[in-house]
C-alpha atoms as a PDB file:
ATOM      1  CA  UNK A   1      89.565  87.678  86.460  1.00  0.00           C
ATOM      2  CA  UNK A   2      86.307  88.346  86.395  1.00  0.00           C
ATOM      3  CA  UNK A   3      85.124  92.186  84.708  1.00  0.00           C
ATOM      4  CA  UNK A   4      81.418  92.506  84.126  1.00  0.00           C
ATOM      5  CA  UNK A   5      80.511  96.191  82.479  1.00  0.00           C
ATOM      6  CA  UNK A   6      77.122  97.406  82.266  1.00  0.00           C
ATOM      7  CA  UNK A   7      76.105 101.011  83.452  1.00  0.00           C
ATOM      8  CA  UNK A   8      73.373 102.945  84.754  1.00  0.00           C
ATOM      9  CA  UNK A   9      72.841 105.305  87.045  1.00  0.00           C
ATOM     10  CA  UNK A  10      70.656 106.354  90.272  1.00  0.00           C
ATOM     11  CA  UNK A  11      70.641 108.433  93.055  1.00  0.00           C
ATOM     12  CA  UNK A  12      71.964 107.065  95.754  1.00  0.00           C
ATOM     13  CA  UNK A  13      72.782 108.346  99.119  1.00  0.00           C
ATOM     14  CA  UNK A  14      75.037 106.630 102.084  1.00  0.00           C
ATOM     15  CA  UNK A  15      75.787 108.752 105.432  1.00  0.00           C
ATOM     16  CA  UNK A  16      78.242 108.246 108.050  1.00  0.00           C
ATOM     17  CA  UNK A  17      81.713 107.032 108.586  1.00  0.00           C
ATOM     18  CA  UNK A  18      80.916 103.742 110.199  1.00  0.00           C
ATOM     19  CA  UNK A  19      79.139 101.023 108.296  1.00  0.00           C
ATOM     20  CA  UNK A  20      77.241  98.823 110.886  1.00  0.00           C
ATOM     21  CA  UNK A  21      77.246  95.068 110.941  1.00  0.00           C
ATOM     22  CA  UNK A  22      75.248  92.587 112.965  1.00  0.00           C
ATOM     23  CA  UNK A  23      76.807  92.093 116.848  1.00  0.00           C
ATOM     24  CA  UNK A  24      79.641  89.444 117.277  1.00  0.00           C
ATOM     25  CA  UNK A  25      79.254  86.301 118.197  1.00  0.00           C
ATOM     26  CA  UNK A  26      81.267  83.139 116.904  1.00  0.00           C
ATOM     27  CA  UNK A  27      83.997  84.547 115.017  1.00  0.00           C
ATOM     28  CA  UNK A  28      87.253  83.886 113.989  1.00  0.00           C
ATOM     29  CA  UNK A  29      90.498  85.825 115.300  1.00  0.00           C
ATOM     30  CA  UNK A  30      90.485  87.856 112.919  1.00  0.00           C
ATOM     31  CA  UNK A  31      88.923  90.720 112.902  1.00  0.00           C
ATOM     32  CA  UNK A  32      88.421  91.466 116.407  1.00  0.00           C
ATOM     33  CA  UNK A  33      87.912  95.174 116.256  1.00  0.00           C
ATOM     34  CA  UNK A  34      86.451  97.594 113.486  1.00  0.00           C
ATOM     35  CA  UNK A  35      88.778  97.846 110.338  1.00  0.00           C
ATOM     36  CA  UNK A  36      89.689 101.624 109.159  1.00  0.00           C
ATOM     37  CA  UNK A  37      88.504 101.855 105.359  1.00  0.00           C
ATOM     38  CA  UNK A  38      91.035 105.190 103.789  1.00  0.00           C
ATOM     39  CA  UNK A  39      89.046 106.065 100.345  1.00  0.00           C
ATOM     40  CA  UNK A  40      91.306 108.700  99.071  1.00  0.00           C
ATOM     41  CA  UNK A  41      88.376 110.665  97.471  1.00  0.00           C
ATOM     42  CA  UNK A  42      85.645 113.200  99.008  1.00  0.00           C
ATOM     43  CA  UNK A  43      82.525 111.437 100.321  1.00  0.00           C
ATOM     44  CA  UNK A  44      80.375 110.910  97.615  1.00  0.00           C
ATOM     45  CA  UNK A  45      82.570 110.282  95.113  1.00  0.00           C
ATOM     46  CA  UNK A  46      82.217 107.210  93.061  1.00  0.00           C
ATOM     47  CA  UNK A  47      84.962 105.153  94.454  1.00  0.00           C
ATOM     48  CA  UNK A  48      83.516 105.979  98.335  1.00  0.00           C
ATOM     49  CA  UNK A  49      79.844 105.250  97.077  1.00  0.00           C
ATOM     50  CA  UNK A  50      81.213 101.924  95.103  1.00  0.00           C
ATOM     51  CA  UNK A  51      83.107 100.996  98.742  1.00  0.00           C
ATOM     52  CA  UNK A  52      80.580 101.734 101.252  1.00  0.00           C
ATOM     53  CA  UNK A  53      78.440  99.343  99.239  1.00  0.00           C
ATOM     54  CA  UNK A  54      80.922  96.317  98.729  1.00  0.00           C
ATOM     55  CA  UNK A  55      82.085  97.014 102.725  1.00  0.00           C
ATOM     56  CA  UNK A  56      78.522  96.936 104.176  1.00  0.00           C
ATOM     57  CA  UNK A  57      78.050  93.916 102.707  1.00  0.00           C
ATOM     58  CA  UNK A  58      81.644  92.536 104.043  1.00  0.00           C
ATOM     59  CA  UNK A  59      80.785  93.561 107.173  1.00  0.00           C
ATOM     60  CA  UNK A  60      78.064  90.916 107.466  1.00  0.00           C
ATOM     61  CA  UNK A  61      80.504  88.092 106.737  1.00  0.00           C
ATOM     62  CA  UNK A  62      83.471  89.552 109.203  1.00  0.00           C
ATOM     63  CA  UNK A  63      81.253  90.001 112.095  1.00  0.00           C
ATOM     64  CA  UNK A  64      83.118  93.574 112.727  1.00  0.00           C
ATOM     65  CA  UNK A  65      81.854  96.994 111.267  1.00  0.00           C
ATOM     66  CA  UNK A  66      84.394  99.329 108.916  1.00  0.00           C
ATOM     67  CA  UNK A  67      84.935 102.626 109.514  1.00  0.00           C
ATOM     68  CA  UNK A  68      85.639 105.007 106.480  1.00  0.00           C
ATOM     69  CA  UNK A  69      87.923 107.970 106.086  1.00  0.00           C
ATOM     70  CA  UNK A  70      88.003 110.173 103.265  1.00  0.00           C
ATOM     71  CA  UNK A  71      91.346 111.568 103.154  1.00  0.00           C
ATOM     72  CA  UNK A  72      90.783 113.410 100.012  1.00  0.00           C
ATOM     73  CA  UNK A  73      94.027 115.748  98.630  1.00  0.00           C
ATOM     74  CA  UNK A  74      96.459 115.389  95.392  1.00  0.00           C
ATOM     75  CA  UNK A  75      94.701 113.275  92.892  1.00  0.00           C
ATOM     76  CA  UNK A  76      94.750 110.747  95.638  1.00  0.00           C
ATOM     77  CA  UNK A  77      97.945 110.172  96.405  1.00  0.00           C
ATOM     78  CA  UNK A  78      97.729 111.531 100.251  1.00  0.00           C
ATOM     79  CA  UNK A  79      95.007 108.984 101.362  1.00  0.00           C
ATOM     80  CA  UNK A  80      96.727 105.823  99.106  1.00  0.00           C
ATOM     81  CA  UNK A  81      99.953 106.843 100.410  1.00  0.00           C
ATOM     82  CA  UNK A  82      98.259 106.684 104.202  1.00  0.00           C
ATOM     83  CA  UNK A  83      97.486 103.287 103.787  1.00  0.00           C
ATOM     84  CA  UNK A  84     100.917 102.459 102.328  1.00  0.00           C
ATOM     85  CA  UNK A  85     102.899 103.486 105.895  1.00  0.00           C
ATOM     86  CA  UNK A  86      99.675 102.104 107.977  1.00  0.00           C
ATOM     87  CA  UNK A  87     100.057  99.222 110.334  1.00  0.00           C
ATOM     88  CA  UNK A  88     100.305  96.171 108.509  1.00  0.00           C
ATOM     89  CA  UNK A  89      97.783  94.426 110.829  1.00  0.00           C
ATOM     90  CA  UNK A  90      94.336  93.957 108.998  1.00  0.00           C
ATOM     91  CA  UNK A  91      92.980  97.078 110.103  1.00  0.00           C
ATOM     92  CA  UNK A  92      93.711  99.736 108.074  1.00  0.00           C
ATOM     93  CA  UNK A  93      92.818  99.201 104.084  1.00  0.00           C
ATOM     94  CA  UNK A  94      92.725 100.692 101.232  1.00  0.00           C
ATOM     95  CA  UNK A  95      89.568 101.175  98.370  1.00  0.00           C
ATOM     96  CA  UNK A  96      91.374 103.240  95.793  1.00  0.00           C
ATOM     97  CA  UNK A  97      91.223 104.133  92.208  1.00  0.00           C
ATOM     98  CA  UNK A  98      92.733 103.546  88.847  1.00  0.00           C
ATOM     99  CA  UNK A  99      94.475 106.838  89.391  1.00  0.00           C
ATOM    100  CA  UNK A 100      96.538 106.410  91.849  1.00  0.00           C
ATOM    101  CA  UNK A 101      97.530 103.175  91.758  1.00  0.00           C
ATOM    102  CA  UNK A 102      98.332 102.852  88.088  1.00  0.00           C
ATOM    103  CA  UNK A 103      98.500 106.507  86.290  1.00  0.00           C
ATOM    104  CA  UNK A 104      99.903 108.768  88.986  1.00  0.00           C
ATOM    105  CA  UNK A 105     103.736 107.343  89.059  1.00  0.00           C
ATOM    106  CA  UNK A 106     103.701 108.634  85.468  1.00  0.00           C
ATOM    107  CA  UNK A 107     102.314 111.660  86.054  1.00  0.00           C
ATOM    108  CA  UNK A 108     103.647 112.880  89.483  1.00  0.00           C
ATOM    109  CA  UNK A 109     107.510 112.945  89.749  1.00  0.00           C
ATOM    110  CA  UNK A 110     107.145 111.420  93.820  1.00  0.00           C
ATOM    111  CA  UNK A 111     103.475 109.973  95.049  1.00  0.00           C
ATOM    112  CA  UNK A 112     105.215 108.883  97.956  1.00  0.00           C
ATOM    113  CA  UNK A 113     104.619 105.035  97.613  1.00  0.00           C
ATOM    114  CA  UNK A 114     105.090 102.585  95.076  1.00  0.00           C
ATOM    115  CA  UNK A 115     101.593 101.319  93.786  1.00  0.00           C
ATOM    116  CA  UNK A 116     103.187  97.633  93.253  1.00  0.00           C
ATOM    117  CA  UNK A 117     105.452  96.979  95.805  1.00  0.00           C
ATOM    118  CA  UNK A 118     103.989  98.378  98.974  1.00  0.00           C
ATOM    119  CA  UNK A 119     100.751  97.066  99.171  1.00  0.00           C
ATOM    120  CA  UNK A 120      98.998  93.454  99.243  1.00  0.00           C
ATOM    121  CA  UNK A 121      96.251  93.343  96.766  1.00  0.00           C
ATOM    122  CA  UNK A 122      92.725  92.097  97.889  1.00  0.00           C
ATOM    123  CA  UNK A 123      90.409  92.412  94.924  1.00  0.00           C
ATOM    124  CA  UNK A 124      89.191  94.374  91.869  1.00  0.00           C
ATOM    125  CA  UNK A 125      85.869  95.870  93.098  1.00  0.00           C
ATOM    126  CA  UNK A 126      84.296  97.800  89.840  1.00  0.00           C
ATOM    127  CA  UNK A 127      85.001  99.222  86.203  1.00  0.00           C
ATOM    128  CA  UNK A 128      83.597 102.381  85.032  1.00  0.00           C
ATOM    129  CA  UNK A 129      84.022 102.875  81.323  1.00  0.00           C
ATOM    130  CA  UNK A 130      83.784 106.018  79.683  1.00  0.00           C
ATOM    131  CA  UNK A 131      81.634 106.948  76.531  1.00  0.00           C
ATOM    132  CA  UNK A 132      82.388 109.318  73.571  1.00  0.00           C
ATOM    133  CA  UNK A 133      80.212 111.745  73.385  1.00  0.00           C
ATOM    134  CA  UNK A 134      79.618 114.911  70.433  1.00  0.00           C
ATOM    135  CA  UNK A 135      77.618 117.979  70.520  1.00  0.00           C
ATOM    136  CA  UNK A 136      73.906 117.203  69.210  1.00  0.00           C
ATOM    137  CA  UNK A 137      74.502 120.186  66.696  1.00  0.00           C
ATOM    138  CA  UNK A 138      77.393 118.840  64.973  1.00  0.00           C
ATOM    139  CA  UNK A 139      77.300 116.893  62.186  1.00  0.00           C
ATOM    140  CA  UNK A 140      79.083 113.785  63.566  1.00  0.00           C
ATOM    141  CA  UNK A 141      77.040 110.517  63.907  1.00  0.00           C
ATOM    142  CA  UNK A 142      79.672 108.075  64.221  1.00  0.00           C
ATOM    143  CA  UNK A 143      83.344 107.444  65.508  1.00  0.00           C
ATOM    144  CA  UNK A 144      84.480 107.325  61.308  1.00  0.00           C
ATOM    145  CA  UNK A 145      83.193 110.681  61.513  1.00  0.00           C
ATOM    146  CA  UNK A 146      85.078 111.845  63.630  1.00  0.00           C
ATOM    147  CA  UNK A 147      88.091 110.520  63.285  1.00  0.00           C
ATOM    148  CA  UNK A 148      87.487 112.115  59.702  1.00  0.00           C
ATOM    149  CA  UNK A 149      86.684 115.067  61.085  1.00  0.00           C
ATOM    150  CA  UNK A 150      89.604 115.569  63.509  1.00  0.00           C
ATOM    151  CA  UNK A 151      92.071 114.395  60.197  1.00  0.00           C
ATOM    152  CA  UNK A 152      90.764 116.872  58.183  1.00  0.00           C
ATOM    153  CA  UNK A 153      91.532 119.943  60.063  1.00  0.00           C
ATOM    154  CA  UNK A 154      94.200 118.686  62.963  1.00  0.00           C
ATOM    155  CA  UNK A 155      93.265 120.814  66.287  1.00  0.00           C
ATOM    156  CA  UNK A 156      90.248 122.169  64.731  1.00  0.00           C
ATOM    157  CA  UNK A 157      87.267 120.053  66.935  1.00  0.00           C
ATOM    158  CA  UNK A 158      88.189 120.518  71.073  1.00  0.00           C
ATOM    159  CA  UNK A 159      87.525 118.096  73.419  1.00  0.00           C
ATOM    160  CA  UNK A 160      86.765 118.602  77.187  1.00  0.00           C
ATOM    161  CA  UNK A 161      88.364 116.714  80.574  1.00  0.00           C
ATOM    162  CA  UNK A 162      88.170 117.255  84.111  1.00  0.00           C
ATOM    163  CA  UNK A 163      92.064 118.239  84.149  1.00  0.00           C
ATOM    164  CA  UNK A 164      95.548 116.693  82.507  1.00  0.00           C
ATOM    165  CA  UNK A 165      95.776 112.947  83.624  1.00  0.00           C
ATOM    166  CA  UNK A 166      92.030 112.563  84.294  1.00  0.00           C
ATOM    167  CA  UNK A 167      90.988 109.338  82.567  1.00  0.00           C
ATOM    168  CA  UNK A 168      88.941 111.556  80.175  1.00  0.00           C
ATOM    169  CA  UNK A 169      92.427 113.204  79.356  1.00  0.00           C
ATOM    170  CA  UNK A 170      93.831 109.845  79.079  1.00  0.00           C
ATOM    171  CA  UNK A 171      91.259 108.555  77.036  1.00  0.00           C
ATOM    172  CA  UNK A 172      90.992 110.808  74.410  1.00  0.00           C
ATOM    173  CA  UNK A 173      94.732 111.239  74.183  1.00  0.00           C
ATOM    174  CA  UNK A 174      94.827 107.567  73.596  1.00  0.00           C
ATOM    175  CA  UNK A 175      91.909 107.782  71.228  1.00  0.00           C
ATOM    176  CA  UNK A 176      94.550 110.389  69.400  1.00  0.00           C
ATOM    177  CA  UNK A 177      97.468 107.862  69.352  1.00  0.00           C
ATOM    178  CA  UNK A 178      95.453 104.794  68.474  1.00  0.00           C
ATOM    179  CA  UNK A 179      93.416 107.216  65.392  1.00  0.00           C
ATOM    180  CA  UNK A 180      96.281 109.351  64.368  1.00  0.00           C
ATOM    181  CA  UNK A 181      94.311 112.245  64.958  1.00  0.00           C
ATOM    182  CA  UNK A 182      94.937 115.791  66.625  1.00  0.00           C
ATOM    183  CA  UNK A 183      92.306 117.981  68.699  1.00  0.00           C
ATOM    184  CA  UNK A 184      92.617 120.424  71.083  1.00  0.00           C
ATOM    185  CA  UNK A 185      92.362 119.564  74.810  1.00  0.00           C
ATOM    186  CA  UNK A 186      90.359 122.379  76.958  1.00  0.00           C
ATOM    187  CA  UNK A 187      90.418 121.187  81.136  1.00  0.00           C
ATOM    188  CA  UNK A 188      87.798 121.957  83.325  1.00  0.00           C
ATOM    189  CA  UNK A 189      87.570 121.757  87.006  1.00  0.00           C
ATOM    190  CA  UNK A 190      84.132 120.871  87.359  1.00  0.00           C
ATOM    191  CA  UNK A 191      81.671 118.521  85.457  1.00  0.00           C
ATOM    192  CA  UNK A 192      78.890 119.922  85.913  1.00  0.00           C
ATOM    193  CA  UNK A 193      80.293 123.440  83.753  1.00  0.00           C
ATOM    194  CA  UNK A 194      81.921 120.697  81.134  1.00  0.00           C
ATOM    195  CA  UNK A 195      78.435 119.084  80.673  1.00  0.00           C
ATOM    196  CA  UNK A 196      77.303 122.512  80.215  1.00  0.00           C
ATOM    197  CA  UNK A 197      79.561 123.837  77.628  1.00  0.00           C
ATOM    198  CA  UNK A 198      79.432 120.811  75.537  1.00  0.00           C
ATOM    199  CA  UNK A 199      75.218 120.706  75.635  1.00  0.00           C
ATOM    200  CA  UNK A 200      75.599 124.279  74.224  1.00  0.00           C
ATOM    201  CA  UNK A 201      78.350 123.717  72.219  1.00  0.00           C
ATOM    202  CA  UNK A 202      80.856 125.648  73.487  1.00  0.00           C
ATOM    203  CA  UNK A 203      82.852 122.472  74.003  1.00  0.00           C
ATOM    204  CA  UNK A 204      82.389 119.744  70.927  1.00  0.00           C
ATOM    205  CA  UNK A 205      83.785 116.162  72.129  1.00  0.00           C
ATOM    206  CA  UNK A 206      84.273 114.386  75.556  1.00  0.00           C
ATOM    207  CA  UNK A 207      85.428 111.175  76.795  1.00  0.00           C
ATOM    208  CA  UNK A 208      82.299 111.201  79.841  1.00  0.00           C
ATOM    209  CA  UNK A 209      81.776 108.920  81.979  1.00  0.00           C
ATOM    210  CA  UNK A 210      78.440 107.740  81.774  1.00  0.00           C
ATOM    211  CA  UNK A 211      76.826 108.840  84.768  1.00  0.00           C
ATOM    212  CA  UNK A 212      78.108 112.158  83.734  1.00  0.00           C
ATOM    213  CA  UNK A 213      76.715 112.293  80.979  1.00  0.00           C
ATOM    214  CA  UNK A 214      73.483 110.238  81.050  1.00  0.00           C
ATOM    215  CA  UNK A 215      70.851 112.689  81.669  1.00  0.00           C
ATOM    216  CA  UNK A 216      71.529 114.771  78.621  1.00  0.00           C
ATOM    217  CA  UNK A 217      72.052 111.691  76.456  1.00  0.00           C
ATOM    218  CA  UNK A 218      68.741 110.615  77.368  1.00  0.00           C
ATOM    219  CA  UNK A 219      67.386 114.143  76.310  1.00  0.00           C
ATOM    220  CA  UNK A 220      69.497 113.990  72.985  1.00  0.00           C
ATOM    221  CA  UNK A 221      71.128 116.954  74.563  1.00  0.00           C
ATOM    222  CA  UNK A 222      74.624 115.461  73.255  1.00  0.00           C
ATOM    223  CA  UNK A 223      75.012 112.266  71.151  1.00  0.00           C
ATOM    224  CA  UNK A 224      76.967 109.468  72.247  1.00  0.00           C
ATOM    225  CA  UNK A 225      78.956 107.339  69.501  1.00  0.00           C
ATOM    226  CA  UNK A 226      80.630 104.788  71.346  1.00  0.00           C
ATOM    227  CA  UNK A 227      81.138 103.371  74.377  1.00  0.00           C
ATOM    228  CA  UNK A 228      85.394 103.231  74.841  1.00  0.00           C
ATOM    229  CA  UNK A 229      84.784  99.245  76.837  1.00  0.00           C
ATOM    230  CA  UNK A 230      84.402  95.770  75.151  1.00  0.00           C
ATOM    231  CA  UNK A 231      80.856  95.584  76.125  1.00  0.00           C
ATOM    232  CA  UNK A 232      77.330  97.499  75.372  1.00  0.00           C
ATOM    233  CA  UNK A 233      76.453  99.601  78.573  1.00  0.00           C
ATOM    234  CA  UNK A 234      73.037  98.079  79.687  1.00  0.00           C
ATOM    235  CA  UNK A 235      71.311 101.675  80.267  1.00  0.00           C
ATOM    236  CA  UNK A 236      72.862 102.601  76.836  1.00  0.00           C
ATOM    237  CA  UNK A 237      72.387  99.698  74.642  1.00  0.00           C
ATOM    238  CA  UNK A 238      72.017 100.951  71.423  1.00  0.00           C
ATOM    239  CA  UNK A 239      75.550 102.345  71.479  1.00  0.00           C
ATOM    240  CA  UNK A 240      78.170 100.795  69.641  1.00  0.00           C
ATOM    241  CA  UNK A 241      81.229  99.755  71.555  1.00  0.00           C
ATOM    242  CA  UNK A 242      84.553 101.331  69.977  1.00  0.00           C
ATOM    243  CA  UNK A 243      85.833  97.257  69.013  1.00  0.00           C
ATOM    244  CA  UNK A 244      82.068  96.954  66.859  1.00  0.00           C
ATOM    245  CA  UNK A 245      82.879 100.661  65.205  1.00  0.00           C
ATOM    246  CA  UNK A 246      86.005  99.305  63.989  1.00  0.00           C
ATOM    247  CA  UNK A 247      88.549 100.650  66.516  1.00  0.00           C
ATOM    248  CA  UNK A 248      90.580  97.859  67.649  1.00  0.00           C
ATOM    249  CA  UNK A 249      92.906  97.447  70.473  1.00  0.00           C
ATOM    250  CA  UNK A 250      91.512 100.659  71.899  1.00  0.00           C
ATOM    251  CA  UNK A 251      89.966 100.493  74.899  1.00  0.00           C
ATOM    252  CA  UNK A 252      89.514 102.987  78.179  1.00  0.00           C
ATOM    253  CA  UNK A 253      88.331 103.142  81.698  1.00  0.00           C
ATOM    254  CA  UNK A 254      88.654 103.829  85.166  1.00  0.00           C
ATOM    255  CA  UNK A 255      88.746 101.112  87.896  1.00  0.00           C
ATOM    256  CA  UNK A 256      88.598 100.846  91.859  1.00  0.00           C
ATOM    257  CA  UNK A 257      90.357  98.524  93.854  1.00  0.00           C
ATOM    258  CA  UNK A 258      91.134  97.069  97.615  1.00  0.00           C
ATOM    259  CA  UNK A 259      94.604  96.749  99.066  1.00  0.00           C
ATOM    260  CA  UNK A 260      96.189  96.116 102.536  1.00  0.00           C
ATOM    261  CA  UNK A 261      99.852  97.809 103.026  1.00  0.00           C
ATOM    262  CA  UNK A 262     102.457  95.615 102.184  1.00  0.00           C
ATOM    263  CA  UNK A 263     103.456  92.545 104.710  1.00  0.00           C
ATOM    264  CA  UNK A 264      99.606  92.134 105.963  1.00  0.00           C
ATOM    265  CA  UNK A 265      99.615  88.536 106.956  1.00  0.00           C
ATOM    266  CA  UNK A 266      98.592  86.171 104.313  1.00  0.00           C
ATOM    267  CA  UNK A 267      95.358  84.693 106.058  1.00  0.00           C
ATOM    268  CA  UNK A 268      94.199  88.529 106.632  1.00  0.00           C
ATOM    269  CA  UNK A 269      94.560  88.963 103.143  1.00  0.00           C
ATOM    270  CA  UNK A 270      92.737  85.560 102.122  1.00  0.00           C
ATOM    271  CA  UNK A 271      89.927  86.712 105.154  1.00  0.00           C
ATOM    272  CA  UNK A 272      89.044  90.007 103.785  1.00  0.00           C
ATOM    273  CA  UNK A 273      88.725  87.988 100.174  1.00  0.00           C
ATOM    274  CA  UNK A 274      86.562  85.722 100.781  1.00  0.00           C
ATOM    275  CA  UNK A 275      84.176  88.103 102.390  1.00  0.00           C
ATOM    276  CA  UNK A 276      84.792  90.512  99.554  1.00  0.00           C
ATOM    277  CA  UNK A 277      83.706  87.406  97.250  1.00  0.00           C
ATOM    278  CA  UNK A 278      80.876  86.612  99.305  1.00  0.00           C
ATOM    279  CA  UNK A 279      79.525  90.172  99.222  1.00  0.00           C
ATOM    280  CA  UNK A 280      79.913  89.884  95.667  1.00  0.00           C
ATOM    281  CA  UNK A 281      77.604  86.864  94.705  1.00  0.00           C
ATOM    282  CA  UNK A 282      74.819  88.858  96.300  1.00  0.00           C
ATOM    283  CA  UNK A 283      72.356  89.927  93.344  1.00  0.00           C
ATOM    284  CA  UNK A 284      71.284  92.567  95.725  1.00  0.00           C
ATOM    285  CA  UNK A 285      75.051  93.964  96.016  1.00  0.00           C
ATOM    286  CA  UNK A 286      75.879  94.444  92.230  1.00  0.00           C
ATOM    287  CA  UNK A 287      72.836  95.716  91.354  1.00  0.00           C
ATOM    288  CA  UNK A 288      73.257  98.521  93.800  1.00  0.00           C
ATOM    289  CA  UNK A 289      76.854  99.129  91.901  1.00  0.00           C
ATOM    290  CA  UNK A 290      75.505  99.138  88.518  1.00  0.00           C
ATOM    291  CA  UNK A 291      72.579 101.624  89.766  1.00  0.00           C
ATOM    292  CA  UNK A 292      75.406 104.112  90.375  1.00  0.00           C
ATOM    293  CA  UNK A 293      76.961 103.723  87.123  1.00  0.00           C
ATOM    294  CA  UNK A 294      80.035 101.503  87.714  1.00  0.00           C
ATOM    295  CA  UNK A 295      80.356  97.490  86.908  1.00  0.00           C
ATOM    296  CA  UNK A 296      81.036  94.873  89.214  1.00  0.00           C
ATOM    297  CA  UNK A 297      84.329  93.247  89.139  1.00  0.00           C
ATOM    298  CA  UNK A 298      86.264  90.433  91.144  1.00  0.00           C
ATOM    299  CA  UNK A 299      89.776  89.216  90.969  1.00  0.00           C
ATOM    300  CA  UNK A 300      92.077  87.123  92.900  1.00  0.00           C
ATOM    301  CA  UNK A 301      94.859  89.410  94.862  1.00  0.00           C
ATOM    302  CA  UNK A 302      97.354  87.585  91.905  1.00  0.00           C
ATOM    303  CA  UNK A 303      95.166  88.620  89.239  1.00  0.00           C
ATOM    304  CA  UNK A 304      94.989  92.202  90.645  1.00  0.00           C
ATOM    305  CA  UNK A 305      98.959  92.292  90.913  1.00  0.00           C
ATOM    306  CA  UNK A 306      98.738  91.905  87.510  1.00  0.00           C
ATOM    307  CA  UNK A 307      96.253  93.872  86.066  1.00  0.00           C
ATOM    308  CA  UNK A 308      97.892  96.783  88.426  1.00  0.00           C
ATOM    309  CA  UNK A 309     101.314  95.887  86.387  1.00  0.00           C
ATOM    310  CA  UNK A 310      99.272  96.390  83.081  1.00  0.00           C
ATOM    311  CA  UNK A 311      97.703  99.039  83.452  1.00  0.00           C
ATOM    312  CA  UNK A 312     100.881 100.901  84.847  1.00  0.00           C
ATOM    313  CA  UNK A 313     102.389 100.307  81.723  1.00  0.00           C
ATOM    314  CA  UNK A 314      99.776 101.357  79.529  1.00  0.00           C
ATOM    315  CA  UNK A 315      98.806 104.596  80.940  1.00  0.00           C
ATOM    316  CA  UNK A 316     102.261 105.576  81.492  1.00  0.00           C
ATOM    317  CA  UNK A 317     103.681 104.879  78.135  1.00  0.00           C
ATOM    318  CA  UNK A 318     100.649 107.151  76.899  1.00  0.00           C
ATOM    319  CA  UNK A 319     101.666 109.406  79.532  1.00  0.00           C
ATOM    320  CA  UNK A 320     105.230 109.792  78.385  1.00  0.00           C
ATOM    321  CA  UNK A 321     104.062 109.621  74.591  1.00  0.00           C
ATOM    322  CA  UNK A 322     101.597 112.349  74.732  1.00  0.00           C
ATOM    323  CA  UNK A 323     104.052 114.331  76.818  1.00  0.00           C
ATOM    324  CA  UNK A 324     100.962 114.514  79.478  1.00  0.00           C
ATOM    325  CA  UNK A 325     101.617 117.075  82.577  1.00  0.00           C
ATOM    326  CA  UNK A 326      99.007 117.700  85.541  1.00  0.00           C
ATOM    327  CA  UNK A 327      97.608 120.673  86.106  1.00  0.00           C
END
C-alpha cells in the first residue's frame, strides 16, 4: 500500500450534488447510469471535499457522473450503515472515514453494520495526520517537555478534542498510554472555540489536525512540537515527526476510504479501482488533496481489508484501555 503524507491547506470550494463527466460514448457495461456517492459527513467536511475531488476525476474514466449524498448523523454511522443495506449493484458507494469504519464498533455498543464483513473494499483515498500543538505562552518547546511536564504534576496540563472518540481524543489518549503520562481531557463541540481557547490559553495542549490549526501556527499563535505521522508535513517542515523526537511506535491519524456493500460483483469492484487508480496518477488530482490538508493514498481492496483489520484493533484496544465513552 501506498500512503504518501504531506499537508497544507487552501480554500477550496465544490457545489452541488452531482459531479459532471464528459457525455457517453464507447463504454463498457458497467456503469450505465450515474453511481450514488453516500459521504456520511456534512458537505464541506474533509472527507466530502477529499471525495468530490477523487470522484470528479473517476468520473472521466467511467464515462457516467456520481451523485453525492451527505447523510450526515451519529459520528457517521447512519450514512456508512446506508451503504451497508444498499443494493449491491455498483451504484450506491461508500467514501467514509477512519471513524466509522475502524473506531466506532469500540465506541458505540450497535453501529448497525459490521465495518469488515459487510462491505467490499475499493481503495484507501487520503491520510490526514494530526500535529501536537502547545500554547505559545507555555514554556514547552519540545515533546520531552512535555511528557516531563505532564509526569511531573499528573492531570495538571489539559488538553482539548472535538468530543470522546474524536481522533484528537484518541490521539492524545494514546500519546498517554505510549508516554505514561496523565492530563486532563476538556471536549469541545466546535473547532473554531478550541482554536480559540488554546491561542489564549485557556486550553494548553491539542492533538489538531493541521488544517485546524495552521493559520495560528503560522502566526506563532500556538507552537507545534511534532507532527504524530512518520513523515515531515510539507507546509510544516521544520517540525519534527514524533519517531525523530524519540517516540517510537506511536503514531496517529485519521483516514478516508471507498467501499461498495458487501457481494458487489467482483469486476464492479476491480472497475471502480482502476478508475480510482487512474484518477490518482494525475499530478493535478493530488495536489488538489494536499491543498486541503489531507495526503494522497492508494491501496488495493486486499490491502484496505487489512489495514481496516488493523486499525480496528488498535483504536479499540485503546478504546477499551482508556475506558473511552462518547459523548
Amino acid at each position: 500500500m501506498t500512503l504518501t503524507r504531506r499537508t497544507a491547506m487552501a480554500a477550496l470550494a465544490l457545489t452541488g450534488a452531482a459531479l459532471a463527466a464528459p457525455a457517453a460514448g464507447a463504454q463498457s457495461a458497467y456503469p450505465e447510469r450515474p453511481i450514488k456517492v453516500i459521504v456520511p459527513f456534512a458537505a464541506g467536511s474533509a472527507s466530502d471535499i477529499v471525495g468530490r475531488i477523487v470522484l470528479e476525476a473517476m468520473a472521466s474514466d467511467l464515462g457516467q457522473r456520481f451523485v453525492v449524498e451527505n447523510q450526515a448523523g451519529a459520528s457517521g454511522n447512519l450514512g456508512t450503515g446506508a451503504v451497508a443495506r444498499a443494493e449491491p449493484d455498483g451504484y450506491t458507494i461508500l467514501v467514509s472515514a477512519s471513524g466509522p469504519l475502524a473506531v466506532n464498533q469500540a465506541l458505540f455498543p450497535n453501529i448497525g453494520y459490521d465495518p469488515l464483513a459487510d462491505f467490499e473494499p475499493i481503495s484507501l483515498i487520503a491520510t490526514l495526520p494530526n500535529v501536537i500543538v502547545v500554547n505559545a505562552g507555555l514554556p514547552l518547546n519540545s515533546v520531552a517537555d512535555l511528557i516531563a511536564a505532564a509526569k511531573k504534576d499528573p492531570g495538571k496540563l489539559n488538553y482539548g478534542s472535538i468530543g470522546n472518540g474524536s481522533s484528537q481524543h484518541l490521539a492524545a489518549a494514546y500519546f498517554e498510554q505510549v508516554t505514561g503520562t496523565r492530563m486532563t481531557h476538556v471536549p469541545y463541540r466546535v473547532t473554531g472555540q478550541l482554536v480559540s481557547d488554546l491561542v489564549g490559553g485557556q486550553l494548553q495542549v491539542s492533538f489538531q489536525l493541521i488544517p485546524n490549526v495552521l493559520g495560528q501556527i503560522q502566526g506563532r499563535q500556538v507552537r507545534p512540537l511534532a507532527i504524530t505521522a512518520n513523515r515531515r508535513s510539507e507546509v510544516l517542515p521544520d517540525v519534527p515527526t514524533v519517531a525523530e523526537v524519540g517516540l517510537q511506535g506511536y503514531e496517529a491519524y485519521g483516514w478516508f476510504a471507498m467501499l461498495a456493500p458487501r457481494n458487489t460483483p467482483a469486476p464492479v469492484v476491480t472497475r471502480l479501482h482502476a478508475a480510482y487508480m487512474k484518477a490518482m496518477a494525475d499530478p493535478a488530482v493530488r495536489r488538489r488533496i494536499v491543498e486541503v490538508g489531507a495526503e494522497p493514498a492508494t491501496s488495493t481492496p486486499t490491502e484496505l481489508r487489512s489495514f481496516m483489520q488493523a486499525e480496528a484493533r488498535k483504536w479499540g484496544d485503546i478504546i477499551r484501555t482508556n475506558g473511552i465513552k462518547p459523548n
